[in-house]
Protein backbone atom coordinates (compact mmCIF):
# COMPACT_ATOMS: atom_id res chain seq x y z
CA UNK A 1 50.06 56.22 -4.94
CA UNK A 2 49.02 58.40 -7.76
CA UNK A 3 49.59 61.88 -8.06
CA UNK A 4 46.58 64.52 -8.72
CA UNK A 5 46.98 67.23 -11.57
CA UNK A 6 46.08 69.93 -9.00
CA UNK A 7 46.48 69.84 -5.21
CA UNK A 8 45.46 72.64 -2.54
CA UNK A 9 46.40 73.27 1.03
CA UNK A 10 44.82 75.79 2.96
CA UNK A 11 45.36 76.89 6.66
CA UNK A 12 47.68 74.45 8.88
CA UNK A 13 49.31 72.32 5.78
CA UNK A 14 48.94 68.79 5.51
CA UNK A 15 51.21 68.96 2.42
CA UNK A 16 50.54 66.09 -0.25
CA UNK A 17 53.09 63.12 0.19
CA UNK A 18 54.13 64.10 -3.65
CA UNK A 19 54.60 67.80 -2.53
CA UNK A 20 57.38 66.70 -0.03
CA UNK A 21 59.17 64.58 -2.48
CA UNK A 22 59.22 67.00 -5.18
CA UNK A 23 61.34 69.39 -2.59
CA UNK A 24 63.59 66.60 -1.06
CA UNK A 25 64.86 65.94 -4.73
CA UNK A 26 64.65 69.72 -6.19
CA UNK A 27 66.10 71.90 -3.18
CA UNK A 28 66.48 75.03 -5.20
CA UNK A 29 63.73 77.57 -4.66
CA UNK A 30 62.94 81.00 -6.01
CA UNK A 31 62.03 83.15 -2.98
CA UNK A 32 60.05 85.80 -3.68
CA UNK A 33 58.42 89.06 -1.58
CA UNK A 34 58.03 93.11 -2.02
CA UNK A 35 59.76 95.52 -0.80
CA UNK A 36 57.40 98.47 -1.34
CA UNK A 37 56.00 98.28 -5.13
CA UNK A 38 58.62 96.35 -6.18
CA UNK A 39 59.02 92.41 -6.28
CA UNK A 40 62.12 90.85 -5.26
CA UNK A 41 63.60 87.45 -5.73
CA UNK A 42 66.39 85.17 -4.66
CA UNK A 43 67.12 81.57 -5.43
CA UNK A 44 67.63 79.53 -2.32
CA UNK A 45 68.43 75.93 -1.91
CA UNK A 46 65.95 75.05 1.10
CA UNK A 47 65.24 71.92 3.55
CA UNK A 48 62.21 70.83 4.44
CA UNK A 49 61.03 70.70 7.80
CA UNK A 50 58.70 68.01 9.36
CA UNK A 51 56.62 67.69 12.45
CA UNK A 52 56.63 64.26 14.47
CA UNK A 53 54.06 62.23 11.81
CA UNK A 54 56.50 63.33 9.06
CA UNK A 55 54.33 66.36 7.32
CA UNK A 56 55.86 69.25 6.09
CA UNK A 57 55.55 71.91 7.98
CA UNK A 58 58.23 74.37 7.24
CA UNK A 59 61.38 75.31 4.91
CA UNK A 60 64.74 75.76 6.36
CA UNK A 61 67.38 78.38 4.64
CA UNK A 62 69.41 81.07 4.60
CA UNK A 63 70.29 84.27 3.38
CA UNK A 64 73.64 86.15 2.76
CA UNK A 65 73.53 88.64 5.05
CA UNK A 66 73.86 92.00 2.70
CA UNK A 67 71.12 90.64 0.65
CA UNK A 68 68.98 93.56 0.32
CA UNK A 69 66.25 90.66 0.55
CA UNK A 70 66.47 90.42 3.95
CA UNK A 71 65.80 93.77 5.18
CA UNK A 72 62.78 93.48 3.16
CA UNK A 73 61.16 90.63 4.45
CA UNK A 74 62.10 92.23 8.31
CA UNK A 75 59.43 94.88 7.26
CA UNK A 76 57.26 92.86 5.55
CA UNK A 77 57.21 88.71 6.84
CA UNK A 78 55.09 87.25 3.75
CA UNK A 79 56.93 85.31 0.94
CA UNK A 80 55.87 83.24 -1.95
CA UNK A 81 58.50 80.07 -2.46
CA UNK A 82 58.51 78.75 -5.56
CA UNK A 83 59.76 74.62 -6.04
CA UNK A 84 60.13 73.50 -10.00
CA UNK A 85 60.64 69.75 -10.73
CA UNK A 86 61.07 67.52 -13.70
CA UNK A 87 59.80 69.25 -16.83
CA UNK A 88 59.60 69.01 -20.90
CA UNK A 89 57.68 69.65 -24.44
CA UNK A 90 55.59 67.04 -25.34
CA UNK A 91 55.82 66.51 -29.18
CA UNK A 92 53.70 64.98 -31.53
CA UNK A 93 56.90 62.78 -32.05
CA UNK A 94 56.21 61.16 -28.76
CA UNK A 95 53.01 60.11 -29.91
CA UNK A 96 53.54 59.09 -33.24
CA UNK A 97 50.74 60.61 -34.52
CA UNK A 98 50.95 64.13 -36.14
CA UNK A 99 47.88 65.48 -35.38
CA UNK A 100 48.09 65.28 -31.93
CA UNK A 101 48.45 68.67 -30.11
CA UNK A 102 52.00 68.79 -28.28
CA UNK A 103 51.74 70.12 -24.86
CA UNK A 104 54.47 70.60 -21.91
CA UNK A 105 54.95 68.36 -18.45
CA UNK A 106 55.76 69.69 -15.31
CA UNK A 107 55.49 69.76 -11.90
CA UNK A 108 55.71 72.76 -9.43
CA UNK A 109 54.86 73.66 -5.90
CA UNK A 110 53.90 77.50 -4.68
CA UNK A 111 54.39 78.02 -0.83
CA UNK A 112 52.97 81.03 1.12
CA UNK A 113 55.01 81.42 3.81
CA UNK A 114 55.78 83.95 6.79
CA UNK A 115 59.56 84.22 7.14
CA UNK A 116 61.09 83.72 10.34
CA UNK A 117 64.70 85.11 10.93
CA UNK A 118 66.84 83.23 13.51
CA UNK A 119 70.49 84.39 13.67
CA UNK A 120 71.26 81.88 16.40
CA UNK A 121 70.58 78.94 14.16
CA UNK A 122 72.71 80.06 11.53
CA UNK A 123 75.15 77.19 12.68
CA UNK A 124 72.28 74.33 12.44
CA UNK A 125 70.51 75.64 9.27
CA UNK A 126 74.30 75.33 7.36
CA UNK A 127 74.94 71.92 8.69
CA UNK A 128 71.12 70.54 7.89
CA UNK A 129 71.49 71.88 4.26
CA UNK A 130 74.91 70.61 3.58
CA UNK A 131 74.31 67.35 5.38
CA UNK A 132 71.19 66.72 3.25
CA UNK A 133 72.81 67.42 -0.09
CA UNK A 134 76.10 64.91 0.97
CA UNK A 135 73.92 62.04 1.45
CA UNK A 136 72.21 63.69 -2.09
CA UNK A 137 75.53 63.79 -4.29
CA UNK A 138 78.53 64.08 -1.99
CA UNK A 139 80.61 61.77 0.07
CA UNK A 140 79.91 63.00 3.17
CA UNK A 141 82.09 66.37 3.51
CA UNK A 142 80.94 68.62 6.69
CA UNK A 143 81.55 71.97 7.38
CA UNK A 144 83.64 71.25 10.09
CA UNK A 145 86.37 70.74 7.29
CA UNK A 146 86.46 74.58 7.10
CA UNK A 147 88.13 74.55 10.12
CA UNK A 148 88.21 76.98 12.53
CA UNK A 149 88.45 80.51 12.55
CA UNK A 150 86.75 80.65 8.53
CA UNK A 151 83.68 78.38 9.61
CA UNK A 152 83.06 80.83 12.32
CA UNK A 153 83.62 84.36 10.55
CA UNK A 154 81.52 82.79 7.56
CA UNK A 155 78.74 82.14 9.54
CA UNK A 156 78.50 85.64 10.50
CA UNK A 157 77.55 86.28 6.90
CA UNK A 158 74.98 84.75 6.36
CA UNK A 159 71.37 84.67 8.68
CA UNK A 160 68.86 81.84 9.26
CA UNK A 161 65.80 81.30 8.55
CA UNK A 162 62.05 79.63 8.93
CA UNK A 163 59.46 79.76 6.35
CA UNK A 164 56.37 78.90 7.77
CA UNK A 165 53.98 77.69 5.44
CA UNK A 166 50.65 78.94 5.64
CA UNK A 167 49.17 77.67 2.29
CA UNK A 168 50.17 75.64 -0.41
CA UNK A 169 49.31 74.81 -4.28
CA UNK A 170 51.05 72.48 -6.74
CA UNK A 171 50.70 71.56 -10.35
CA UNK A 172 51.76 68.35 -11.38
CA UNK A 173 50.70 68.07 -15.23
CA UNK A 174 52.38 64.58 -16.05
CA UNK A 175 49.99 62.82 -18.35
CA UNK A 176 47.23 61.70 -16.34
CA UNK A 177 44.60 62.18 -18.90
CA UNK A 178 46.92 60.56 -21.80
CA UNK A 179 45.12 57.43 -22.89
CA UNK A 180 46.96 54.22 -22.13
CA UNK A 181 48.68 53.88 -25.37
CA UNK A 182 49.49 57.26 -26.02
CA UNK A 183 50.81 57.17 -22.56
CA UNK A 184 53.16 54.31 -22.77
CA UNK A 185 54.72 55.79 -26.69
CA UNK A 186 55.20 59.11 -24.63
CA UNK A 187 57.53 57.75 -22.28
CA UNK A 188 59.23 55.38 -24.44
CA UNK A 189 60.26 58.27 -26.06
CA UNK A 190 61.45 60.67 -23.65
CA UNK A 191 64.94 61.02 -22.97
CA UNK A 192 64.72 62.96 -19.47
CA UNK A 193 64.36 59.58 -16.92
CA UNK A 194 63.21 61.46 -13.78
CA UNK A 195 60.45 63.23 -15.80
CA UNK A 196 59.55 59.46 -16.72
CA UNK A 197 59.60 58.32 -12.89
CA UNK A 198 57.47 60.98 -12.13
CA UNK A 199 54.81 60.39 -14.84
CA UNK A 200 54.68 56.78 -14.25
CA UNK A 201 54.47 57.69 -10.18
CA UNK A 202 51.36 60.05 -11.45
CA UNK A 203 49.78 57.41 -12.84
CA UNK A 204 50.39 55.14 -10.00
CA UNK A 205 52.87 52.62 -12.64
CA UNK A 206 55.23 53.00 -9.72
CA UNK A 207 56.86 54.19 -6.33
CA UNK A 208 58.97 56.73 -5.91
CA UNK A 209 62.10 57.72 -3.79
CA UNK A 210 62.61 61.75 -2.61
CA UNK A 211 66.20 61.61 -4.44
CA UNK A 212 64.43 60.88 -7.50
């Protein structure tokens, strides 16, 4: 599979294979909204959420309660989510030739979303997030090694919530357009190895995994 340098979704999302993996393997979100004139912003690790052919459909999270986020999006729903993956400067080093322009790689994903509070999942949303990031980088702790009363007083701290996504863009500027050689130098080069999976992926050199 390559990866397009631009990809759209309008309407009911049928979010881009690439999309999905690039929030399975970079949880941590900026989400973003108004509260009158004034923008407002909190990073949030978040887990996707899939319908029953495995497209995205949703993002799963939670607040801290007395985040004065919260009351915010109660008045006002709408919320831009913002995913950033693998990213560098390009230098004419990479290329071995000096007059070649450097130039940055990246990929990112903008969600518009209508947030959905749900107090009663507080308990699921905590377990889905903590379970996902175990199998990530853990060894399989739970939260049920809190233990009992903490677990339950800290979950009344904290509120749940859906992000419905109503539209979705992403950038993924990985070298496509390099030329074959230039290509190849470039990533020889680089010293950041999941920017290189990602530009090979792009270019269709190679599959990728979401923990990638």
């Amino acid at each position: 599979m390559t990866i397009p340098l631009n990809i759209h979704h309008d309407g009911h999302p049928l979010v881009h294979p690439a999309i999905a993996d690039l929030i399975e393997a970079n949880p941590l979100a900026w989400v973003t909204s108004h509260t009158g004139e004034a923008s407002i912003a909190t990073p949030l690790p978040l887990v996707g959420d899939y319908d029953s052919e495995g497209r995205l459909t949703a993002l799963i999270g939670h607040f801290a309660l007395a985040n004065r986020q919260v009351a915010a999006l109660r008045a006002d729903p709408r919320a831009l989510i913002l995913f950033s993956g693998p990213q560098a400067y390009i230098s004419p080093k990479h290329v071995a030739n000096r007059s070649w322009a450097p130039t940055w790689n990246y990929s990112v994903a903008r969600f518009d979303c209508r947030i959905v509070f749900d107090p009663e999942s507080n308990d699921a949303a905590l377990r889905r997030l903590t379970d996902k990031m175990e199998a990530m980088c853990g060894d399989g702790w739970t939260v049920d090694e809190v233990g009992s009363p903490r677990y339950e007083v800290m979950k009344t701290h904290i509120i749940a919530f859906r992000a419905e996504i109503l539209a979705c863009d992403a950038t993924f500027k990985l070298g496509q357009d390099e030329r074959d050689g230039d290509f190849e130098t470039i990533i020889a080069g680089l010293e950041y190895p999941q920017l290189v999976t990602w530009m090979k992926c792009a270019r269709g050199q190679q599959p990728r995994t979401n923990g990638e």
